[in-house]
Protein backbone atom coordinates (compact mmCIF):
# COMPACT_ATOMS: atom_id res chain seq x y z
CA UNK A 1 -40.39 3.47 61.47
CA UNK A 2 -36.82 3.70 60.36
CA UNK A 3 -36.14 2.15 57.11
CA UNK A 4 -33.74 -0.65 58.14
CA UNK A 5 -33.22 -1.83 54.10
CA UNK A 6 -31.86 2.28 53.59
CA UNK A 7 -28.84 1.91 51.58
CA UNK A 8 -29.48 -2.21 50.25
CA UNK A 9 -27.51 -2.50 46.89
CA UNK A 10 -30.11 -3.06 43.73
CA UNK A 11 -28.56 -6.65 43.44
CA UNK A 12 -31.60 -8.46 44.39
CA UNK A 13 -34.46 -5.64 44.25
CA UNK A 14 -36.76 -8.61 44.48
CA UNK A 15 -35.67 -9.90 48.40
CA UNK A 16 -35.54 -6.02 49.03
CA UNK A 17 -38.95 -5.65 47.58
CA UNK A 18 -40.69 -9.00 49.27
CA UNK A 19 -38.45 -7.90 53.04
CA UNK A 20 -40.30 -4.28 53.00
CA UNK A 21 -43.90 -6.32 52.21
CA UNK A 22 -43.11 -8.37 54.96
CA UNK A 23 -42.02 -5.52 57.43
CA UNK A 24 -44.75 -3.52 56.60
CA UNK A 25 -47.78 -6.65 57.55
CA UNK A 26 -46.00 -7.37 60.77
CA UNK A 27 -46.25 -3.70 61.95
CA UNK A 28 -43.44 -4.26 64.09
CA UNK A 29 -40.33 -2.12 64.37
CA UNK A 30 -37.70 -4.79 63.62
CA UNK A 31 -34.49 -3.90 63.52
CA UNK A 32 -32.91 -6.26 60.89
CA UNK A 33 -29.27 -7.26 60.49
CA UNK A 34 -28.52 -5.82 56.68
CA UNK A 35 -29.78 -7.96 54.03
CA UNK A 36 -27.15 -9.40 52.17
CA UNK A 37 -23.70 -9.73 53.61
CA UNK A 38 -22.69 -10.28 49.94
CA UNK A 39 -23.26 -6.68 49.52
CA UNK A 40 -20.93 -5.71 52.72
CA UNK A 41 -17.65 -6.86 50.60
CA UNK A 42 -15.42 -4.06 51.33
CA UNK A 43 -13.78 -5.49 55.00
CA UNK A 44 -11.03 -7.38 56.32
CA UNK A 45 -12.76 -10.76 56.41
CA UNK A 46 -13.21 -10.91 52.52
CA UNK A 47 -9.78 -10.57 52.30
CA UNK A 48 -7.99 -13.79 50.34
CA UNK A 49 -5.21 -15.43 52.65
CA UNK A 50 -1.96 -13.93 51.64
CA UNK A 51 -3.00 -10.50 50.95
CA UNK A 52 -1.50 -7.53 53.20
CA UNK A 53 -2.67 -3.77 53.42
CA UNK A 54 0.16 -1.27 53.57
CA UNK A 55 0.17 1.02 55.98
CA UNK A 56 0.66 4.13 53.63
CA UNK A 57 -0.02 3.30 49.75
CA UNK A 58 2.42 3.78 47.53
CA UNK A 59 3.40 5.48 43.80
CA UNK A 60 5.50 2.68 42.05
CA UNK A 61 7.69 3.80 39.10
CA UNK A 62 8.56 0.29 38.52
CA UNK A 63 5.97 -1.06 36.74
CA UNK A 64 7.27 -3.91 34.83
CA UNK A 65 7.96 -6.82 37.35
CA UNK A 66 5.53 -9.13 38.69
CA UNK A 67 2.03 -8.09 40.71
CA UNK A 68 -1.35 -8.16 40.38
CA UNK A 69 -3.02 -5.05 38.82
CA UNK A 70 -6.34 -3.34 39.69
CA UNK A 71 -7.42 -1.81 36.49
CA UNK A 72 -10.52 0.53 37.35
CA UNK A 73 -12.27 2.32 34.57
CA UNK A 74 -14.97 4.44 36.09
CA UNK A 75 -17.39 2.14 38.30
CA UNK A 76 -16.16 -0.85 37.01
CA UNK A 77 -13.13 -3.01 37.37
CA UNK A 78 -11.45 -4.49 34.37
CA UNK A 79 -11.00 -8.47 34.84
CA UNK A 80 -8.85 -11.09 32.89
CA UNK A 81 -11.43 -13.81 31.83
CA UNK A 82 -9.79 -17.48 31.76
CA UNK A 83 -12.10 -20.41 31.58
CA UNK A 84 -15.12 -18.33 32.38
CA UNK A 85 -13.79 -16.99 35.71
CA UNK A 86 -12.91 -13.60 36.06
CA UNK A 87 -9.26 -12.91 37.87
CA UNK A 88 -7.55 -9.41 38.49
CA UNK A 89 -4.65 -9.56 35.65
CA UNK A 90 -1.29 -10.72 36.97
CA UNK A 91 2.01 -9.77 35.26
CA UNK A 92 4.07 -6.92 34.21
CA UNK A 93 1.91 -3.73 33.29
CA UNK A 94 -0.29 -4.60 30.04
CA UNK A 95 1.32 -3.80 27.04
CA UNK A 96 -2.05 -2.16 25.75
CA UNK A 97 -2.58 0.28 29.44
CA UNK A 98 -0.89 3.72 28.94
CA UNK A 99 0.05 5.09 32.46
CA UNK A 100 -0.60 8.69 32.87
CA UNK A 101 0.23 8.83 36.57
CA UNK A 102 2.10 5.72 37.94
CA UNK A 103 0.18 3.08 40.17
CA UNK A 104 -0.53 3.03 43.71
CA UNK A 105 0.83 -0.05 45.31
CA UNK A 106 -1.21 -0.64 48.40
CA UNK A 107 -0.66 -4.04 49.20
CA UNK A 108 0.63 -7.37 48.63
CA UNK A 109 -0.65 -10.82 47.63
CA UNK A 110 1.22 -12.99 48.18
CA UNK A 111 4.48 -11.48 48.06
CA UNK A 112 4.29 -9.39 44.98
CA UNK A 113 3.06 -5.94 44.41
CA UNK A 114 -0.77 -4.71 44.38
CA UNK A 115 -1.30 -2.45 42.22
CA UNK A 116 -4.02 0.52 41.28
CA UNK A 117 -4.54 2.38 38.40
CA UNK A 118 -7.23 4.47 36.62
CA UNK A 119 -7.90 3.16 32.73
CA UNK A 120 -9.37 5.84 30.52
CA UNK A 121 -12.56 5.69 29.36
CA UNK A 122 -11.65 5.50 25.68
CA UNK A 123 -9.99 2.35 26.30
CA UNK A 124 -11.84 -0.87 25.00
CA UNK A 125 -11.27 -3.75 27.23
CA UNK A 126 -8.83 -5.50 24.76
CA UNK A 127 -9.83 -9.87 24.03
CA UNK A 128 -9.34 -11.82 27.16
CA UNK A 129 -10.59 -8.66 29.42
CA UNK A 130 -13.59 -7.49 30.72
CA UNK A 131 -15.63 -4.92 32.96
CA UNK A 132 -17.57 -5.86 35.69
CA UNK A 133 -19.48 -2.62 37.75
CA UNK A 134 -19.12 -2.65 41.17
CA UNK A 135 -22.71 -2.70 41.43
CA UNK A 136 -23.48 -5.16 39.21
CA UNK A 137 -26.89 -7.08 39.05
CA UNK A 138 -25.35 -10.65 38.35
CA UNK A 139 -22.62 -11.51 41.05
CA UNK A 140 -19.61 -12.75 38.78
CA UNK A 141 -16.64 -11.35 40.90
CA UNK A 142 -15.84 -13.31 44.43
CA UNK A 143 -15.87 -11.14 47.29
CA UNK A 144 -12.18 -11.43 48.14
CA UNK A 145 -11.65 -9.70 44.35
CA UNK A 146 -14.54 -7.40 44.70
CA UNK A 147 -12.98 -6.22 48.33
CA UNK A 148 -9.03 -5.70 46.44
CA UNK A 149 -11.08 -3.87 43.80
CA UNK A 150 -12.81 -1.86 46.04
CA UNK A 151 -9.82 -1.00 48.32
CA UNK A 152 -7.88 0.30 45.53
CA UNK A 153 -10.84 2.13 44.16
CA UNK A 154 -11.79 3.79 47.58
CA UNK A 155 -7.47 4.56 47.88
CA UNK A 156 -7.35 6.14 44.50
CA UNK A 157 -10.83 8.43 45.13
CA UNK A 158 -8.85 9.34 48.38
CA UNK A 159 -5.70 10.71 46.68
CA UNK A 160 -7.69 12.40 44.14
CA UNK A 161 -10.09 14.46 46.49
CA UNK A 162 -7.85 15.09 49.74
CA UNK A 163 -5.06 17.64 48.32
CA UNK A 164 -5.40 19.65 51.10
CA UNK A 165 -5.30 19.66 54.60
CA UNK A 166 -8.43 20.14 56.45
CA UNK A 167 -6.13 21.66 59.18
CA UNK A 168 -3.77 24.11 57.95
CA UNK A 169 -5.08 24.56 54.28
CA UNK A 170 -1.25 22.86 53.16
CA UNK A 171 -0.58 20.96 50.17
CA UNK A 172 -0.29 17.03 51.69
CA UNK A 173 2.22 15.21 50.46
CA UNK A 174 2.62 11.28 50.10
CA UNK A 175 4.21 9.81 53.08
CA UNK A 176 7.24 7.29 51.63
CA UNK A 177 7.76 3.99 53.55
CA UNK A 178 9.83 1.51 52.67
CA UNK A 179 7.40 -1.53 51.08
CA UNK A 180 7.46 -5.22 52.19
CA UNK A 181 7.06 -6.81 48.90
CA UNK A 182 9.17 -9.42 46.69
CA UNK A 183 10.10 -8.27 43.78
C-alpha cells in the first residue's frame, strides 16, 4: 500500500498518527486528498489580493524607500510583532540589518517593492521582531505571509545553487527587466 500521508508536515503528528490507525483497520487502499491544506501554503491561491510575482526577480540597490521586507534567517522568517500578530516588516531597510548582498525584489504588494534577504545567524531578532520556522508546530503566520515567505525563500535557495548552466556549463547571469513597482 502506498503511503498516501508520505511527506505530511509534523504540524499535527497527532491527525497524522490517528489517519494511518484508521487506514490501516479499513484495509483498503484509499487514496486520500493530502491532509492538511494548511500545510500546502506555497501556491497562487494563498496569495493576499494586491500582491504580484515578477516575472524575473530582481537585485535592488535601492534599499531605503518603502516595501515590505522578507527577512529569512535560516528556516525561519523574521516577523514584526504588533498587538500579538505577526506582519512581514514594512519600511525602509532596518536600521539594525547589515546587507551583504543587496535584496531580491520579486514582487509587489500593493504597489511597493517585495523584498528578500538572508539575515545572519549571529543576528538577534532585535525588540518588536521575531522568528517563526517554516515548519513550525503552532500555526502563528497566515498562509498568505507564510506563501511571500516561502516564495522569497525558495527564490533566494534558487540563486544560490543554480550558478551554472545545466546546458553549456556557462556562468548564468541575472536577466534585468524593467520592474512595475511605485516607488
Amino acid at each position: 500500500m502506498a503511503d498516501h500521508l508520505l511527506g505530511a508536515s509534523c504540524k499535527h503528528p497527532a491527525t497524522v498518527a490517528a489517519l494511518r490507525r484508521q487506514l490501516s483497520r479499513s484495509g483498503d487502499d484509499v487514496a486520500l486528498p493530502y491532509p492538511e491544506t494548511v500545510n500546502l501554503p506555497f501556491n497562487r491561491q494563498a496569495l493576499p489580493d494586491g500582491f504580484e510575482l515578477f516575472p524575473t526577480p530582481q537585485l535592488l540597490t535601492d534599499d531605503e524607500h518603502e516595501g515590505v521586507w522578507v527577512l529569512l534567517q535560516g528556516g525561519t522568517v523574521m516577523l514584526q510583532t504588533e498587538e500579538n500578530q505577526l506582519t512581514l516588516p514594512e519600511g525602509p531597510r532596518p536600521e539594525w540589518l547589515p546587507l551583504h548582498q543587496p535584496p531580491l525584489v520579486f514582487g509587489a504588494l500593493n504597489g511597493h517593492p517585495v523584498r528578500v534577504v538572508s539575515v545572519p545567524h549571529d543576528i538577534v531578532p532585535p525588540a518588536g521582531y521575531c522568528t517563526e520556522p517554516f515548519n513550525a508546530f503552532q500555526e502563528r503566520i497566515s498562509a498568505d505571509l507564510m506563501t511571500i515567505a516561502g516564495i522569497g525563500k525558495q527564490l533566494l535557495h534558487w540563486q544560490r545553487m543554480s550558478r551554472i548552466c545545466s546546458h553549456c556549463g556557462g556562468q548564468l547571469e541575472q536577466l534585468q527587466e524593467v520592474l512595475g513597482i511605485n516607488e
